[in-house]
C-alpha atoms as a PDB file:
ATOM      1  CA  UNK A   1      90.949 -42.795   3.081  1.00  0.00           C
ATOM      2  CA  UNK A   2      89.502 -39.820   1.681  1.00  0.00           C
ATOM      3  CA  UNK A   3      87.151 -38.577   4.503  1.00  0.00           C
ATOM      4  CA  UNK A   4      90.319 -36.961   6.228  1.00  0.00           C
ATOM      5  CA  UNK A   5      88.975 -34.032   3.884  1.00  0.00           C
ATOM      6  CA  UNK A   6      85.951 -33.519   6.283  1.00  0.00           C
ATOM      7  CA  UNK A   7      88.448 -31.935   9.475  1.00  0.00           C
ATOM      8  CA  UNK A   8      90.635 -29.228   7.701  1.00  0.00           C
ATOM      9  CA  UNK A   9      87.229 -26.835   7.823  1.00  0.00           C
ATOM     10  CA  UNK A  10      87.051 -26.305   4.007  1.00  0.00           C
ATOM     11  CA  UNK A  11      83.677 -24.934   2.785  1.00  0.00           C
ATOM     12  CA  UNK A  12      81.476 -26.672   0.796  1.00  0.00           C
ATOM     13  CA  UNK A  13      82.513 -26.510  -2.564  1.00  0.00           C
ATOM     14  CA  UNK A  14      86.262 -27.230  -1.416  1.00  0.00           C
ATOM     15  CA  UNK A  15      85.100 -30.269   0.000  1.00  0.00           C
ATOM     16  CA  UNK A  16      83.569 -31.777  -2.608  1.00  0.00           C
ATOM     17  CA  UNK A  17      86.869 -30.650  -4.783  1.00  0.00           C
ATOM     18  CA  UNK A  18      89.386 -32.601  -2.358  1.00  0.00           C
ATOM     19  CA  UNK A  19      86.761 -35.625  -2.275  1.00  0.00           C
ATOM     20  CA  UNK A  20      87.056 -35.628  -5.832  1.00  0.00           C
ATOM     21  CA  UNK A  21      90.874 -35.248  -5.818  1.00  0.00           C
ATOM     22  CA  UNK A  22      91.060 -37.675  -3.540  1.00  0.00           C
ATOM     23  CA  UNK A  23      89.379 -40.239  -5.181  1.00  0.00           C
ATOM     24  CA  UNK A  24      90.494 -39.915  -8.711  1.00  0.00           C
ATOM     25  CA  UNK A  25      92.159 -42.896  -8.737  1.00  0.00           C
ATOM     26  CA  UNK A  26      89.550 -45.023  -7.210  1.00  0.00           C
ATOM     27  CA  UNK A  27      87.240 -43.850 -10.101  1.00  0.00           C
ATOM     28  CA  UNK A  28      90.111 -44.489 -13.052  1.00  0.00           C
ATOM     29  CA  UNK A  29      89.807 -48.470 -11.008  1.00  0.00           C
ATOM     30  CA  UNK A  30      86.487 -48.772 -10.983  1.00  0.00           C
ATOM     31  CA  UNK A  31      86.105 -47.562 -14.853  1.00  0.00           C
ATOM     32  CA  UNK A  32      88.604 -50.524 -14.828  1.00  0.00           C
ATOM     33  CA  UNK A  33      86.712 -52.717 -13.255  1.00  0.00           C
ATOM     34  CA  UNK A  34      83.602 -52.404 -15.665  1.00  0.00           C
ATOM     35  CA  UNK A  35      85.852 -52.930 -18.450  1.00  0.00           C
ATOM     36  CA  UNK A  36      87.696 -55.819 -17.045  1.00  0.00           C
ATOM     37  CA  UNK A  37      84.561 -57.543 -16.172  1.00  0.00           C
ATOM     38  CA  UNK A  38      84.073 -58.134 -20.044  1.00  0.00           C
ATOM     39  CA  UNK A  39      87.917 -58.239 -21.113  1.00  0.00           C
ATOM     40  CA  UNK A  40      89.463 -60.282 -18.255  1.00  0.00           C
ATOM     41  CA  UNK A  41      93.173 -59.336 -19.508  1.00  0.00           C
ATOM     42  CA  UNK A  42      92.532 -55.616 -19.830  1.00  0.00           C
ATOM     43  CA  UNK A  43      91.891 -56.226 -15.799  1.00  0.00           C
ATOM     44  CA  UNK A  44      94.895 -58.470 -15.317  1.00  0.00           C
ATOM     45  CA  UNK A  45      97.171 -55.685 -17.329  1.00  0.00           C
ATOM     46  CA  UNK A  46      95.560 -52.634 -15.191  1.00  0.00           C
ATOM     47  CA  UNK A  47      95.523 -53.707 -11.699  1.00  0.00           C
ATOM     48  CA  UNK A  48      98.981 -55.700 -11.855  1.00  0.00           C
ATOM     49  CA  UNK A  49     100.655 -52.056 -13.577  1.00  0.00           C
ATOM     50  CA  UNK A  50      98.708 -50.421 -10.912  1.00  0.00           C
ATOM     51  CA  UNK A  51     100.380 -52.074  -8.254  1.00  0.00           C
ATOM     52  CA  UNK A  52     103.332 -51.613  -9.748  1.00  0.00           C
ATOM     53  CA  UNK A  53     102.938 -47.791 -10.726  1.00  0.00           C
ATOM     54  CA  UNK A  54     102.116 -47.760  -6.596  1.00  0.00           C
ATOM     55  CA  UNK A  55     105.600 -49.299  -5.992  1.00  0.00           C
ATOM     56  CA  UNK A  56     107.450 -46.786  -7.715  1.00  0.00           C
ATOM     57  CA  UNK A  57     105.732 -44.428  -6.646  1.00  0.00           C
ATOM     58  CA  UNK A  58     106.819 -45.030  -2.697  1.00  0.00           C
ATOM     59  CA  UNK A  59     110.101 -45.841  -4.301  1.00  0.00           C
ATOM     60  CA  UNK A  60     110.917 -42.625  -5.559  1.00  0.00           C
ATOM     61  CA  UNK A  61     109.102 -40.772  -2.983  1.00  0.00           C
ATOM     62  CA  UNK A  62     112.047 -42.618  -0.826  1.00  0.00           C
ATOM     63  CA  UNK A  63     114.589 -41.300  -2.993  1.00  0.00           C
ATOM     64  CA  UNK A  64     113.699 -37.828  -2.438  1.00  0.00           C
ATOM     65  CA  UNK A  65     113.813 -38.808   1.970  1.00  0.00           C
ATOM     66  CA  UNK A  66     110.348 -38.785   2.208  1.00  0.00           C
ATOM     67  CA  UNK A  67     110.154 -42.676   3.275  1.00  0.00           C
ATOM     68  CA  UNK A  68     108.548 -43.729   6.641  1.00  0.00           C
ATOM     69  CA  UNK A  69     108.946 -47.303   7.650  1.00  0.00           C
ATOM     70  CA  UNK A  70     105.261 -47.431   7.834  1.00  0.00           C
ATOM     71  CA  UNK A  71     104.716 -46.557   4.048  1.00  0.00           C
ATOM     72  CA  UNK A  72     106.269 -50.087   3.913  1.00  0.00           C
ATOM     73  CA  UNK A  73     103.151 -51.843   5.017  1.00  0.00           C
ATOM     74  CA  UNK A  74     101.146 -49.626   3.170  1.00  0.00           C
ATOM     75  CA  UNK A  75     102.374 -50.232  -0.444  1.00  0.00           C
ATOM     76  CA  UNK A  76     102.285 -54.142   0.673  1.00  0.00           C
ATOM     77  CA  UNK A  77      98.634 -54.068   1.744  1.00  0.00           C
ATOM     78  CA  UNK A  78      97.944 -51.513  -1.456  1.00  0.00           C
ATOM     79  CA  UNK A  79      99.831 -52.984  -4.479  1.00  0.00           C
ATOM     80  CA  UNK A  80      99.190 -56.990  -3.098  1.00  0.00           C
ATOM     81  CA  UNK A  81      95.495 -56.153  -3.340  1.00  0.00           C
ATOM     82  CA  UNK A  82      96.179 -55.146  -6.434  1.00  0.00           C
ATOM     83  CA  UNK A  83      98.669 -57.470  -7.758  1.00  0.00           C
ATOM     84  CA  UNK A  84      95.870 -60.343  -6.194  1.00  0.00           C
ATOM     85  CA  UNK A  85      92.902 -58.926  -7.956  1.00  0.00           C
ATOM     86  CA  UNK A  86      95.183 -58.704 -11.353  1.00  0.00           C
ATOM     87  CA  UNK A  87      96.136 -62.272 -10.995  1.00  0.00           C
ATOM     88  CA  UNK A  88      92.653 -63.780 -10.502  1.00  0.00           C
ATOM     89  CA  UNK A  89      91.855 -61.962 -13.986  1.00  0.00           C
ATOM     90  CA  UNK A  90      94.606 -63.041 -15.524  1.00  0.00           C
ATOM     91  CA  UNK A  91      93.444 -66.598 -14.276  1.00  0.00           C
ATOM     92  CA  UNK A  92      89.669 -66.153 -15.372  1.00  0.00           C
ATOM     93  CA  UNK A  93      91.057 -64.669 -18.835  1.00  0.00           C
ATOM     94  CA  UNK A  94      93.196 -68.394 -19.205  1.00  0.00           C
ATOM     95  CA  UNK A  95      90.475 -70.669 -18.149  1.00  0.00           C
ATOM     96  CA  UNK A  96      88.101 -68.778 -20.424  1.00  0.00           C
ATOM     97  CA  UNK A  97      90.500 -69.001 -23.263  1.00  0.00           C
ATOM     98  CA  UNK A  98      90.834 -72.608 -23.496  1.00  0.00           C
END
């Protein structure tokens, strides 16, 4: 989602400072990830508050008549992914508890 950077003819440096931008929140995941892969509920937590932080997000961006119908199918395939990925942790975290 980020490479739309690469066609507004930024130089160099600002291209490397919108990939970054742009992928801040991939990198807060992934730092996430490496935790949740030792502490399964810190992962469950995360990625099911990251969905819904995603949710509200749209939501109040709709509030202020920025909403597309499209933005719909967006936050479903965005937020399920992560409301999936925080279930199966929450499930791992359970069957390694018992």
């Amino acid at each position: 989602m980020s490479l739309d950077v690469f066609e507004t003819g930024l130089s160099f440096w600002e291209t490397i400072g919108a990939l970054f931008m742009h992928n801040i929140p991939a990198l807060i995941l992934l730092v996430v990830l490496v935790i949740s892969w030792k502490y399964e509920i810190v992962g469950g937590v995360a990625f099911i508050l990251a969905g819904l932080l995603y949710i509200t997000l749209i939501i109040i961006g709709a509030l202020k008549n920025q909403f597309e119908w499209y933005m719909i199918v967006w936050t479903v395939q965005i937020s399920g992914v992560a409301f999936f990925i925080g279930i199966l942790f929450l499930i791992g975290w359970f069957r390694k508890k018992r």
